[in-house]
Each structure stands twice: as C-alpha cells, then as structure tokens.
PDB file of N, CA and C in Angstrom:
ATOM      1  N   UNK A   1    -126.483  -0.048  78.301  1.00  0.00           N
ATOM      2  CA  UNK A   1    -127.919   0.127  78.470  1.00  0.00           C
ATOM      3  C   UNK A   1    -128.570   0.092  77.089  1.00  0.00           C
ATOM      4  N   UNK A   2    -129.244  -0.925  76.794  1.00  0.00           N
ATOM      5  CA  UNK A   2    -130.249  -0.634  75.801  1.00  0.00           C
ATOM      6  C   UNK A   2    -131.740  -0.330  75.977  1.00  0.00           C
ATOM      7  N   UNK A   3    -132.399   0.181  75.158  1.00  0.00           N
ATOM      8  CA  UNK A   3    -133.893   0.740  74.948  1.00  0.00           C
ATOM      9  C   UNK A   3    -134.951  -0.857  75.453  1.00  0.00           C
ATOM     10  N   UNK A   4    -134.590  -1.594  75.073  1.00  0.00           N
ATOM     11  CA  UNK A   4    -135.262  -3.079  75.122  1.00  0.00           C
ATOM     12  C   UNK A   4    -135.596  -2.882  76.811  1.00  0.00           C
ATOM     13  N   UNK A   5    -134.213  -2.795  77.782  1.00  0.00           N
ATOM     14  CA  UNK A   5    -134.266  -2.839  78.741  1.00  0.00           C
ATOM     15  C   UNK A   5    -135.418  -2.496  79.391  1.00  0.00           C
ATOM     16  N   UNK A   6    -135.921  -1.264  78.975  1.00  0.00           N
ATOM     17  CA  UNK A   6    -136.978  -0.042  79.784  1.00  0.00           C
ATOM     18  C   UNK A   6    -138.108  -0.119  79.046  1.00  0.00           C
ATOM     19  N   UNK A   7    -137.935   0.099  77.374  1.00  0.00           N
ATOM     20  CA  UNK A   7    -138.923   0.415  76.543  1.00  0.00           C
ATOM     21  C   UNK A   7    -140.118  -1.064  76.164  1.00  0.00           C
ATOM     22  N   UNK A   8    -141.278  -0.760  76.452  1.00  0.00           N
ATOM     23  CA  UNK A   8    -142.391  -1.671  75.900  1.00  0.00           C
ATOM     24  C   UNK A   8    -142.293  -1.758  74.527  1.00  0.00           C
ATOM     25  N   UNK A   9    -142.706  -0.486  73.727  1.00  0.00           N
ATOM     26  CA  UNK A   9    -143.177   0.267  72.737  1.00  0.00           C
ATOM     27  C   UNK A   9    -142.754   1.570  72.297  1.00  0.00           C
ATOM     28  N   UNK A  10    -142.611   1.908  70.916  1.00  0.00           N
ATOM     29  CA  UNK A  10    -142.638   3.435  70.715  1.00  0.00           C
ATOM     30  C   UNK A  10    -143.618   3.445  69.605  1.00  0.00           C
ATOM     31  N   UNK A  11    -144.862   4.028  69.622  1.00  0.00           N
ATOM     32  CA  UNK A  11    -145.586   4.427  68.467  1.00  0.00           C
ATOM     33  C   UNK A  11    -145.609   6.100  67.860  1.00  0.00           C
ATOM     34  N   UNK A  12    -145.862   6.138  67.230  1.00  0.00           N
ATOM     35  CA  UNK A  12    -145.779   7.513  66.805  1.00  0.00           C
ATOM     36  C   UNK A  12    -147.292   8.137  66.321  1.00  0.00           C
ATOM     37  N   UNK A  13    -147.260   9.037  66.906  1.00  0.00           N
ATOM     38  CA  UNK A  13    -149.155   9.848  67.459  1.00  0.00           C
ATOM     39  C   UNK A  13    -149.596  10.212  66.025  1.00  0.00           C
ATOM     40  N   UNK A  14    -150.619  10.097  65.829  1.00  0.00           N
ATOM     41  CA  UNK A  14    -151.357  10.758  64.685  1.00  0.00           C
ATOM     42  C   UNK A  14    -151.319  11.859  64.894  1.00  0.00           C
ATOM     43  N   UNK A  15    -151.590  12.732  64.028  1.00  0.00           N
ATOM     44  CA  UNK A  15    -151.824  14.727  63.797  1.00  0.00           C
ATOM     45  C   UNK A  15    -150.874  15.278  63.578  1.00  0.00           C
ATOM     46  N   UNK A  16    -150.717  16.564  63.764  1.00  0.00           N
ATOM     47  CA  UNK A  16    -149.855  17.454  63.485  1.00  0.00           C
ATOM     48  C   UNK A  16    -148.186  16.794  64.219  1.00  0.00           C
ATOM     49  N   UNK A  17    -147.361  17.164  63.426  1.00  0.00           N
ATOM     50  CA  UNK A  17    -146.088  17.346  63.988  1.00  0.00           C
ATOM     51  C   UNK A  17    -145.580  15.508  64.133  1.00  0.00           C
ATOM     52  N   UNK A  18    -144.372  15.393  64.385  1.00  0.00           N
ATOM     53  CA  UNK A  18    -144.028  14.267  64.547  1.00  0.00           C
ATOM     54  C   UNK A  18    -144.042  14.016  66.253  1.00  0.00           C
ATOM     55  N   UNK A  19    -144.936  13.260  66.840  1.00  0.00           N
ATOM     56  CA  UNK A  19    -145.038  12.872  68.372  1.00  0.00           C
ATOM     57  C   UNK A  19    -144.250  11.523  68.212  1.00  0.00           C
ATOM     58  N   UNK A  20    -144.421  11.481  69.580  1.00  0.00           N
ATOM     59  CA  UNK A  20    -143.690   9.954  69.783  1.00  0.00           C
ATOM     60  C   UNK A  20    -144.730   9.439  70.818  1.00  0.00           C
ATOM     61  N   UNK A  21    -144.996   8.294  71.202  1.00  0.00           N
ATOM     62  CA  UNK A  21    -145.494   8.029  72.707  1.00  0.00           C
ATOM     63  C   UNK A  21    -144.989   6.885  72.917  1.00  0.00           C
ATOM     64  N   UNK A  22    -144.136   6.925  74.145  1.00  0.00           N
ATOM     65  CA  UNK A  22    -143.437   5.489  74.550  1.00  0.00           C
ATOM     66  C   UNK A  22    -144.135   5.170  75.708  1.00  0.00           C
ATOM     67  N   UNK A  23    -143.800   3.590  75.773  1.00  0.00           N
ATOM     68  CA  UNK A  23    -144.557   3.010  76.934  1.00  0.00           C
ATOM     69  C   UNK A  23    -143.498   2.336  77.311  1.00  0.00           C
ATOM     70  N   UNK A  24    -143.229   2.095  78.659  1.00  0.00           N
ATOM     71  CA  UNK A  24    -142.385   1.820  79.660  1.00  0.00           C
ATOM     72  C   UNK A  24    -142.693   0.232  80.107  1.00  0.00           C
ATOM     73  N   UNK A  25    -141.527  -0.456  80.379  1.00  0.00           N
ATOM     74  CA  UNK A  25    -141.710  -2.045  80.701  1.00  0.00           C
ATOM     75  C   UNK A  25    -142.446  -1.658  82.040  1.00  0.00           C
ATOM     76  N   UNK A  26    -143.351  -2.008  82.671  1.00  0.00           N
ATOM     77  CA  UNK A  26    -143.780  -1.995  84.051  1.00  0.00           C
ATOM     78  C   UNK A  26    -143.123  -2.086  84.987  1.00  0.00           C
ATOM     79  N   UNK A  27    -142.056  -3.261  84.957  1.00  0.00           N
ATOM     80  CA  UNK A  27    -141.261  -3.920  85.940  1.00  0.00           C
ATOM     81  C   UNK A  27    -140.050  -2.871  85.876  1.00  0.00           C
ATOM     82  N   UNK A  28    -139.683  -2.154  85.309  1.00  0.00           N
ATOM     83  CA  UNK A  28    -138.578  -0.719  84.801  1.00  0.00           C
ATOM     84  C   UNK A  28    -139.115   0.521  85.321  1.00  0.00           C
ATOM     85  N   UNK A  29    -140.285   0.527  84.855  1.00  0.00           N
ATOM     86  CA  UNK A  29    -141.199   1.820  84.627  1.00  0.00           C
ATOM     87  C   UNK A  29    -140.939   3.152  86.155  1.00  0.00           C
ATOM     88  N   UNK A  30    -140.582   2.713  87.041  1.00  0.00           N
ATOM     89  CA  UNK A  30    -140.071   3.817  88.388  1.00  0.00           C
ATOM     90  C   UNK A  30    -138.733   4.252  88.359  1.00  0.00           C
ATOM     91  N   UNK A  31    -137.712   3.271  87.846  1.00  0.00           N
ATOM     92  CA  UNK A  31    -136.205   2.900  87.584  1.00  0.00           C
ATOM     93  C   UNK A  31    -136.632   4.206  86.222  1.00  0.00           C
ATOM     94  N   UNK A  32    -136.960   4.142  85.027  1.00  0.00           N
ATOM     95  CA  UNK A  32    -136.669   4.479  84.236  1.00  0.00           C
ATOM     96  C   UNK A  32    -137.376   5.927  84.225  1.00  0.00           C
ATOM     97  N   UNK A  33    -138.788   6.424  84.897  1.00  0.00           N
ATOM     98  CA  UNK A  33    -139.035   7.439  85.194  1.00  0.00           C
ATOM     99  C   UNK A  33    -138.124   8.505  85.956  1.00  0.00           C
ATOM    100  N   UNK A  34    -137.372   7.725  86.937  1.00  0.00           N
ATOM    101  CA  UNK A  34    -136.610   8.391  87.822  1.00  0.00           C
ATOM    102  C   UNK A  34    -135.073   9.424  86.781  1.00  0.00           C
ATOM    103  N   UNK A  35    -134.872   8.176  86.293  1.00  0.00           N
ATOM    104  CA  UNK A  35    -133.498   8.598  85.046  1.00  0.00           C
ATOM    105  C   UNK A  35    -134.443   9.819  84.078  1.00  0.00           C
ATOM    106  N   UNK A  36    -135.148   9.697  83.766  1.00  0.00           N
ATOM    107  CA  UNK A  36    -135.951  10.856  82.830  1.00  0.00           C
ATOM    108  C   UNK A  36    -135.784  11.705  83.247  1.00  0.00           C
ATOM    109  N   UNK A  37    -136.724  12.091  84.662  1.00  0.00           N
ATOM    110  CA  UNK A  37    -136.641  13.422  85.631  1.00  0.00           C
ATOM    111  C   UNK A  37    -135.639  14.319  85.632  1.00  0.00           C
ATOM    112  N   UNK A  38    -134.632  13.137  86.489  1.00  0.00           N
ATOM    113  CA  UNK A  38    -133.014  13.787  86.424  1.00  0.00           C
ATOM    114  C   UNK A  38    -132.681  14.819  85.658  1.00  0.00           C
ATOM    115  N   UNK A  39    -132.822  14.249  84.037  1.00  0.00           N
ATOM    116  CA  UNK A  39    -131.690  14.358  83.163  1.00  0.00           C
ATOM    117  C   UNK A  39    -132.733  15.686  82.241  1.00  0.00           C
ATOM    118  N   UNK A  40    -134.361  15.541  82.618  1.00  0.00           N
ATOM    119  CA  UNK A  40    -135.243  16.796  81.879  1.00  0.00           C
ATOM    120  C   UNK A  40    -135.118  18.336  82.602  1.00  0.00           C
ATOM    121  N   UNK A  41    -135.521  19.067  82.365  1.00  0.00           N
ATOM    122  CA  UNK A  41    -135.632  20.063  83.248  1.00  0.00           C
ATOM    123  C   UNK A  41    -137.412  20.384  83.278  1.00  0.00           C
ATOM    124  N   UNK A  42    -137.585  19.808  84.324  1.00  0.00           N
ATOM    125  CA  UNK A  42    -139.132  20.319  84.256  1.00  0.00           C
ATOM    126  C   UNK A  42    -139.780  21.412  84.827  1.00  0.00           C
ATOM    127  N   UNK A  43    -140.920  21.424  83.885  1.00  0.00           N
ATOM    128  CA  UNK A  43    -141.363  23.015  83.660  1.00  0.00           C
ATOM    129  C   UNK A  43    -142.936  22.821  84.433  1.00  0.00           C
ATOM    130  N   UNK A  44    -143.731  21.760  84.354  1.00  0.00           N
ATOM    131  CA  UNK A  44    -144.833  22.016  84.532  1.00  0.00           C
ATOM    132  C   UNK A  44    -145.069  20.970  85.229  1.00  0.00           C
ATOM    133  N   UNK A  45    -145.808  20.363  86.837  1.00  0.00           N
ATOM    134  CA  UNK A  45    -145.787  19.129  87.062  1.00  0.00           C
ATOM    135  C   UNK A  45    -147.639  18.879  87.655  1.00  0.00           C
ATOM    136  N   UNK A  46    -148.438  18.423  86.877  1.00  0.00           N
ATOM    137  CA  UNK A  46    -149.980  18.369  87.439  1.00  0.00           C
ATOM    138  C   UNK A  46    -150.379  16.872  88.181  1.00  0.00           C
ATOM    139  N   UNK A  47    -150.610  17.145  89.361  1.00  0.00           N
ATOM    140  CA  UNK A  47    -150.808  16.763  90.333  1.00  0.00           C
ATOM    141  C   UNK A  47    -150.220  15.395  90.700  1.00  0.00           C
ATOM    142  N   UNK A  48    -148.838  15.178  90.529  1.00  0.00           N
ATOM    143  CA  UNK A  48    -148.065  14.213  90.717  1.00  0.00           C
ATOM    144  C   UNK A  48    -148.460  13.098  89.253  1.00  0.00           C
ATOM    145  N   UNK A  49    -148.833  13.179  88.533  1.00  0.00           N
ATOM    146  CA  UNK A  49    -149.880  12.006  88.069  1.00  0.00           C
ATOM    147  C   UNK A  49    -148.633  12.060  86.123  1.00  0.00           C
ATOM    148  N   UNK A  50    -148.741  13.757  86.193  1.00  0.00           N
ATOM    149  CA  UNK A  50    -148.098  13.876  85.009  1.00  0.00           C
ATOM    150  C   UNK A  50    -146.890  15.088  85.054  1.00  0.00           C
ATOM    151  N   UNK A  51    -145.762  14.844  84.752  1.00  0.00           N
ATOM    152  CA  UNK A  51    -144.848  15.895  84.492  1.00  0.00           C
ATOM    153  C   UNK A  51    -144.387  16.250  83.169  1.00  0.00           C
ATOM    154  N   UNK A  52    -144.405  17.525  82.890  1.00  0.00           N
ATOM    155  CA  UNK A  52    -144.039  18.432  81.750  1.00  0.00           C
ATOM    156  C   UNK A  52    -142.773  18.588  81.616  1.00  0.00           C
ATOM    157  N   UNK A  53    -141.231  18.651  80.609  1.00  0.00           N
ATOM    158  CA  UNK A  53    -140.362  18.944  81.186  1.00  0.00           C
ATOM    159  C   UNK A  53    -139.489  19.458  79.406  1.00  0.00           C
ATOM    160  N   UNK A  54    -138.287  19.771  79.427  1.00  0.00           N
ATOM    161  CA  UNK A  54    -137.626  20.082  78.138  1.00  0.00           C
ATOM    162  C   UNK A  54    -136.551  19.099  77.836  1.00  0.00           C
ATOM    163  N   UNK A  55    -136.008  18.780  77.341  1.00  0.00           N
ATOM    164  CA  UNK A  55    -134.828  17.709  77.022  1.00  0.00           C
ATOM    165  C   UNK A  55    -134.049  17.670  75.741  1.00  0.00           C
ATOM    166  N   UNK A  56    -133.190  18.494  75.427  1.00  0.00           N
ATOM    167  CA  UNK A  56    -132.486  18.502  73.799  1.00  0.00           C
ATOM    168  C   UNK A  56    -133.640  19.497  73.271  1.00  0.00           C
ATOM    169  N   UNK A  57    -134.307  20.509  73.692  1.00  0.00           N
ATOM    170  CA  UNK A  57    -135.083  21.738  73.036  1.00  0.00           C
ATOM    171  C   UNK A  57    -136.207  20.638  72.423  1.00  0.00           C
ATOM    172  N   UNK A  58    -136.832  19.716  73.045  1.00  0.00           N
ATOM    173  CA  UNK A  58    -137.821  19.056  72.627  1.00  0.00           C
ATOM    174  C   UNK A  58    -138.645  19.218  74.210  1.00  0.00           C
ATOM    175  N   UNK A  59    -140.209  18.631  73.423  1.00  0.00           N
ATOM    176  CA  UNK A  59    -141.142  19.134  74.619  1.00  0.00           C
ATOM    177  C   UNK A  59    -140.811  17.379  74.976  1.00  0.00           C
ATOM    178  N   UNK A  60    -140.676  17.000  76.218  1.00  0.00           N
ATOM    179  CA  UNK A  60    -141.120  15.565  77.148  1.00  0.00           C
ATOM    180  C   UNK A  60    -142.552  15.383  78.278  1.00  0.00           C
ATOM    181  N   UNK A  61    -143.211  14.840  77.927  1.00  0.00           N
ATOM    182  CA  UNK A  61    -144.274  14.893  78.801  1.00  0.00           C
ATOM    183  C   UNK A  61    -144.258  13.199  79.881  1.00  0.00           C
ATOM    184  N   UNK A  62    -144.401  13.221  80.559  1.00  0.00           N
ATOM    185  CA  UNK A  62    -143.858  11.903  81.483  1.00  0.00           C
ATOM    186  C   UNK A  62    -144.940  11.604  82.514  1.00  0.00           C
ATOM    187  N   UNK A  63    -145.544  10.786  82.011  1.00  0.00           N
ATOM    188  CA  UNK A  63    -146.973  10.274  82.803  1.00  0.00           C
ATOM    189  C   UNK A  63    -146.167   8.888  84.043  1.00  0.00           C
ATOM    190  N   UNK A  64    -147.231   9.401  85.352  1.00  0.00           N
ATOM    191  CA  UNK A  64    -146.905   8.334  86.276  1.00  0.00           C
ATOM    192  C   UNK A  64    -147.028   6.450  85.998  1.00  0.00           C
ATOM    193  N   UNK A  65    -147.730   6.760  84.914  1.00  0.00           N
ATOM    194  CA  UNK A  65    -148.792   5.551  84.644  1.00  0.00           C
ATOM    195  C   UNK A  65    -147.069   4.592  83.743  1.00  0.00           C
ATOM    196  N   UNK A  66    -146.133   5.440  83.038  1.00  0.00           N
ATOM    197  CA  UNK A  66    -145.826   5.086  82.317  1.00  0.00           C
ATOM    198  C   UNK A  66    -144.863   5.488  81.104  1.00  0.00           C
ATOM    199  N   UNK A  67    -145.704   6.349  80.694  1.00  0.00           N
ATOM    200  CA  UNK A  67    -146.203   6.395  79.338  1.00  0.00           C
ATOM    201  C   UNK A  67    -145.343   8.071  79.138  1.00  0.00           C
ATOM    202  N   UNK A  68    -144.780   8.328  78.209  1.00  0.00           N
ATOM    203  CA  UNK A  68    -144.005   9.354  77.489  1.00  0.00           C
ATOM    204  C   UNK A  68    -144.345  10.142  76.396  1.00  0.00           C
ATOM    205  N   UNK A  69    -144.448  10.880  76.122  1.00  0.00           N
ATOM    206  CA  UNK A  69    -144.881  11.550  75.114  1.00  0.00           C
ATOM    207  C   UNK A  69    -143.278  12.479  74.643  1.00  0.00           C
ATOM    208  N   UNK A  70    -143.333  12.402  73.572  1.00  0.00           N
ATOM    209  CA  UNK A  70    -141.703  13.624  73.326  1.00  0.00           C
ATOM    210  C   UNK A  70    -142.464  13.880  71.988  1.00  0.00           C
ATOM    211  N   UNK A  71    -142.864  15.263  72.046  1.00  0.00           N
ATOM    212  CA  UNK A  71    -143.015  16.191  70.349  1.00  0.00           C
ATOM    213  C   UNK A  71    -142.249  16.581  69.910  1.00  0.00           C
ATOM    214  N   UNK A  72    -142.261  16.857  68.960  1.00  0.00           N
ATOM    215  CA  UNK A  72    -141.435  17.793  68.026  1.00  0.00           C
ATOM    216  C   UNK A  72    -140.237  17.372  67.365  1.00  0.00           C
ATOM    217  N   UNK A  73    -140.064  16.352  67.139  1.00  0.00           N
ATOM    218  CA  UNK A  73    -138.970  14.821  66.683  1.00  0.00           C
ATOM    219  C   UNK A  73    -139.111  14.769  65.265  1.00  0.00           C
ATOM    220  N   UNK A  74    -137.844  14.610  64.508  1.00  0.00           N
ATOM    221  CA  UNK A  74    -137.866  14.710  63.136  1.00  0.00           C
ATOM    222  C   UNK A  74    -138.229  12.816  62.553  1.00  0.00           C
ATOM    223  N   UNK A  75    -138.158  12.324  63.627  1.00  0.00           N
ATOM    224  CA  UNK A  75    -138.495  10.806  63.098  1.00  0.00           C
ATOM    225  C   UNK A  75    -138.229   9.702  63.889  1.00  0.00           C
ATOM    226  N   UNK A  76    -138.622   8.664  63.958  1.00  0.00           N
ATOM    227  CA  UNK A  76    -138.009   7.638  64.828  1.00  0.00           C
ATOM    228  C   UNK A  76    -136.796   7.426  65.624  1.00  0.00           C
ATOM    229  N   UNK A  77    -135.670   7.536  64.493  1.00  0.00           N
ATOM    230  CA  UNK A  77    -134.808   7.670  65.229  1.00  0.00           C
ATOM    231  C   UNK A  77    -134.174   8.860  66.388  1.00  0.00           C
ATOM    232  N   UNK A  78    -134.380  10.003  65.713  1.00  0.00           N
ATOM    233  CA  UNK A  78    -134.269  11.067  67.124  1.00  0.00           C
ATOM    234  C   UNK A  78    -135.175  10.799  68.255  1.00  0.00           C
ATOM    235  N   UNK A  79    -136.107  10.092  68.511  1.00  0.00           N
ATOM    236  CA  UNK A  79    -136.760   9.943  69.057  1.00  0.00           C
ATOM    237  C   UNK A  79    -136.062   8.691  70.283  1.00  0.00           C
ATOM    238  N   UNK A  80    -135.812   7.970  69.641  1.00  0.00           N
ATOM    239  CA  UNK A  80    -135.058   6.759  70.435  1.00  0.00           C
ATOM    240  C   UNK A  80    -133.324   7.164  70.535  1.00  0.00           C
ATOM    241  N   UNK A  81    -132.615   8.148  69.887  1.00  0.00           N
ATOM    242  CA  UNK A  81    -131.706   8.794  70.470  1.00  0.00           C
ATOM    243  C   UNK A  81    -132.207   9.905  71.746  1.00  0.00           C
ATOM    244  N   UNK A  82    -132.982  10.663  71.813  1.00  0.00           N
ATOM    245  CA  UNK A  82    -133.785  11.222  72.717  1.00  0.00           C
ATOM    246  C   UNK A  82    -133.654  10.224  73.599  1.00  0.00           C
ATOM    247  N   UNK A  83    -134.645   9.242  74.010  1.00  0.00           N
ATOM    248  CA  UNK A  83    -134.827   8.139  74.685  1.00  0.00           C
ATOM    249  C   UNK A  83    -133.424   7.374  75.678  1.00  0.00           C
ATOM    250  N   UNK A  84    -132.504   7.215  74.561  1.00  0.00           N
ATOM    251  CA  UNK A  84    -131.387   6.435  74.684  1.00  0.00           C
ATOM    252  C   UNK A  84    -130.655   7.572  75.944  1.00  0.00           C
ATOM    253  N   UNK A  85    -130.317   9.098  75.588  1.00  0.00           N
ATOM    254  CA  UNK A  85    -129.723   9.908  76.584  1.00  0.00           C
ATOM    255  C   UNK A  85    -130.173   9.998  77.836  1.00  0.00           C
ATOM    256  N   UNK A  86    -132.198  10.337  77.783  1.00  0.00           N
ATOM    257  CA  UNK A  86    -132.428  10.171  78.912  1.00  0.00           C
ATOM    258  C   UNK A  86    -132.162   9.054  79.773  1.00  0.00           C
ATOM    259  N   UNK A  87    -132.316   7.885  79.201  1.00  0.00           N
ATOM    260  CA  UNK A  87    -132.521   6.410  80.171  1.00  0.00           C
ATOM    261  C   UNK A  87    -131.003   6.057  80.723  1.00  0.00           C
ATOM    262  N   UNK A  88    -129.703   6.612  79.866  1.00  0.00           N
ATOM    263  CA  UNK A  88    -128.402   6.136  80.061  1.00  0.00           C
ATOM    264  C   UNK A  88    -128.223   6.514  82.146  1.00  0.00           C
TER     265      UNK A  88
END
C-alpha cells in the first residue's frame, strides 16, 4: 500500500503547532475513510459530517468531505508515517 494510492495532497496548516491537512483521492476517499475509523479511537463525532478521534497520542480529525486534519506532528514525515499506519 502506498500513500499515492489514497492521498491527493498533504499541506501543512499555517499557525500554531505543526498541523497537517490531507486530502483524499475521491475515487479512494470511503475505502480510505473507512481504514482511518477502524484503526483511530474516536472521541467526538458531529453530526456524521465530521469525526474527532486519537491515533499514536496525536489529535485526527476526519471530515466526510474528505479531508484530514492530524495536529500535533513534529514534521512531514511523522505525518505521512501517521498516514501510512492508518491507511495500511
């Protein structure tokens, strides 16, 4: 499994702290949400649309639309190791 497979994009958020925000291939994007869920333990879920969850003592935020958010990442690469565990 590689990142190419699932992943659109990873940019990394302006402001405080090191964010990440990934965007999901479309044609992946249910396939690869589903593997996230699994493997997070989620904590907070608002109104189907967005789920809150923990993963490796990092925050994961997991939008229906897509789209990923993981804070608290020392840099790119933990970020796409992050990535790489959930999606396996």
């Amino acid at each position: 499994m590689s990142l190419k497979e699932y992943v659109s994009r990873i940019e990394e958020a302006c402001g405080e702290g090191r964010d990440f925000i990934v965007i999901l291939k479309y044609a992946k994007r249910e396939e690869a949400i589903r593997r996230i869920l699994e493997k997070c333990k989620i904590e907070h879920t608002f109104s189907r649309v967005m789920m809150k969850g923990k993963c490796k003592d990092r925050d994961v935020s997991v939008f229906i639309t897509g789209k990923l958010i993981i804070k608290g990442v020392k840099g790119r690469e933990e970020a796409e190791e992050i990535l790489e565990e959930l999606l396996a």
